[in-house]
Protein backbone atom coordinates (compact mmCIF):
# COMPACT_ATOMS: atom_id res chain seq x y z
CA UNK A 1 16.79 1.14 -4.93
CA UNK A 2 13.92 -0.63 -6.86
CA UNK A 3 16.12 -4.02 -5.70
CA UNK A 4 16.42 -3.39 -1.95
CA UNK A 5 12.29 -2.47 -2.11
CA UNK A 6 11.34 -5.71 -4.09
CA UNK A 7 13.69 -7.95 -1.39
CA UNK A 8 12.13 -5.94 1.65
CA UNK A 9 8.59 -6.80 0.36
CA UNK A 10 9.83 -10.20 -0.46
CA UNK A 11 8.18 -9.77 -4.07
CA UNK A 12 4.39 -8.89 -2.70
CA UNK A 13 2.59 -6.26 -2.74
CA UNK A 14 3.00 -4.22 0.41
CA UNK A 15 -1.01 -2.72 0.17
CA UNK A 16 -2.82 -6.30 -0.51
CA UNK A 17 0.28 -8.67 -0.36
CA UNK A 18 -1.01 -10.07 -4.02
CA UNK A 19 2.68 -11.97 -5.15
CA UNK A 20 4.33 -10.31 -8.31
CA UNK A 21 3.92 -13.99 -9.87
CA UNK A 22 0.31 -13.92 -9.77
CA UNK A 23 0.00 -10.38 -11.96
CA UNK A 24 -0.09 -9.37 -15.33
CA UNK A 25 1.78 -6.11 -14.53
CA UNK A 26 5.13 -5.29 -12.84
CA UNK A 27 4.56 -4.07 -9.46
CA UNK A 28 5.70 -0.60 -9.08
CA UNK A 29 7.65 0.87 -6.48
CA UNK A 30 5.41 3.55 -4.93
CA UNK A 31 6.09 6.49 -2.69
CA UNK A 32 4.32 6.23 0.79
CA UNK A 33 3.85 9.72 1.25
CA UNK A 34 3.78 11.45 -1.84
CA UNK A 35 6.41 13.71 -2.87
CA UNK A 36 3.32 16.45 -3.40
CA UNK A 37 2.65 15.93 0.40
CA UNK A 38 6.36 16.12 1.08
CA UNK A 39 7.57 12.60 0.88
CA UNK A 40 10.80 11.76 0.77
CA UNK A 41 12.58 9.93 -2.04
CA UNK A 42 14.27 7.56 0.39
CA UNK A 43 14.08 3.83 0.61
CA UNK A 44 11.50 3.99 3.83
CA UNK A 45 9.35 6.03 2.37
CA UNK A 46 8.69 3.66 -0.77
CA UNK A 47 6.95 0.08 -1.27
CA UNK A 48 6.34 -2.04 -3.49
CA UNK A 49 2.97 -2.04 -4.58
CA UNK A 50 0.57 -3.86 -7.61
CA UNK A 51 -1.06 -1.82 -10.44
CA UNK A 52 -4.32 -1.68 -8.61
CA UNK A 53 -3.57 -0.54 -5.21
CA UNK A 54 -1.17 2.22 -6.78
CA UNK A 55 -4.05 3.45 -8.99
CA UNK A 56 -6.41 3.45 -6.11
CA UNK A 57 -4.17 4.93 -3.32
CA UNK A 58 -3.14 7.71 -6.16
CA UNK A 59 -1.52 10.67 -3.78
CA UNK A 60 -4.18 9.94 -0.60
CA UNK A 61 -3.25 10.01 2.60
CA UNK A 62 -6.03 10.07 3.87
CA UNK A 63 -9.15 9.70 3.01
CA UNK A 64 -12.73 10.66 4.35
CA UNK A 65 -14.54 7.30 5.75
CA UNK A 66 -17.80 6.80 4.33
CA UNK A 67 -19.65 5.27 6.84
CA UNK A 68 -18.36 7.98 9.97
CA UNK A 69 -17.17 10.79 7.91
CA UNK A 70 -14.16 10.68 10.09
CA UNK A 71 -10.42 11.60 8.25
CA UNK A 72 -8.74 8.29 8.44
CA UNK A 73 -5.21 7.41 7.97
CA UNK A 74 -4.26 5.09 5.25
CA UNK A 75 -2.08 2.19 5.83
CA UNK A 76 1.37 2.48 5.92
CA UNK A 77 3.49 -0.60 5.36
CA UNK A 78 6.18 0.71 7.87
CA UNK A 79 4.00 2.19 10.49
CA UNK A 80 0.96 -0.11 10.36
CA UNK A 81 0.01 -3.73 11.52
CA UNK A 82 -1.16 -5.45 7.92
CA UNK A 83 -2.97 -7.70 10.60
CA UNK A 84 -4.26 -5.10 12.72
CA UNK A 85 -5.29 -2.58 9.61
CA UNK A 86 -7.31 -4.96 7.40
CA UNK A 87 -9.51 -8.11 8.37
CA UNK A 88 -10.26 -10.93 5.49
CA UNK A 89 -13.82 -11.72 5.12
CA UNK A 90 -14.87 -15.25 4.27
CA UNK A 91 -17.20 -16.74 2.97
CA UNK A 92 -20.70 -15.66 3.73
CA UNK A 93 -19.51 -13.14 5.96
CA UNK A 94 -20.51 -8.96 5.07
């Protein structure tokens, strides 16, 4: 199974897309949805994800924004637009 999810995520982390070449660690294959909230062991419900985004995304699924206090969803490789989810600031730009 831990083949299939490193080809499907072509080697990158499925979170932050950091490439398995450029970290210390193994990535690990992480659940989506957390078996504690019910997730399913199957190959949909698991990515491939670096050391950091596993130990910040822990078992959350979602979290309480700070700035709205609004529940928000986190993103889910399968469900989610990376493109649409996150933005990439640049240079000189909050």
């Amino acid at each position: 199974m831990r083949e299939t999810v490193q080809r499907r995520a072509q080697g990158a982390c499925e979170y932050c897309r950091l490439p398995q070449e450029a970290s210390i660690l193994p990535h690990q294959v992480d659940h989506i949805i957390g078996r504690q909230h019910r997730g399913p062991d199957d190959v949909a419900n698991l990515c491939l994800c670096c050391i950091h985004c596993n130990l910040k995304k822990g078992a959350n699924i979602a979290p309480i924004d700070p700035k709205t206090g609004i529940l928000v969803a986190l993103y889910h490789p399968r469900r989610h637009s990376w493109r649409e989810h996150f933005t990439v600031a640049t240079e000189g730009t909050n």
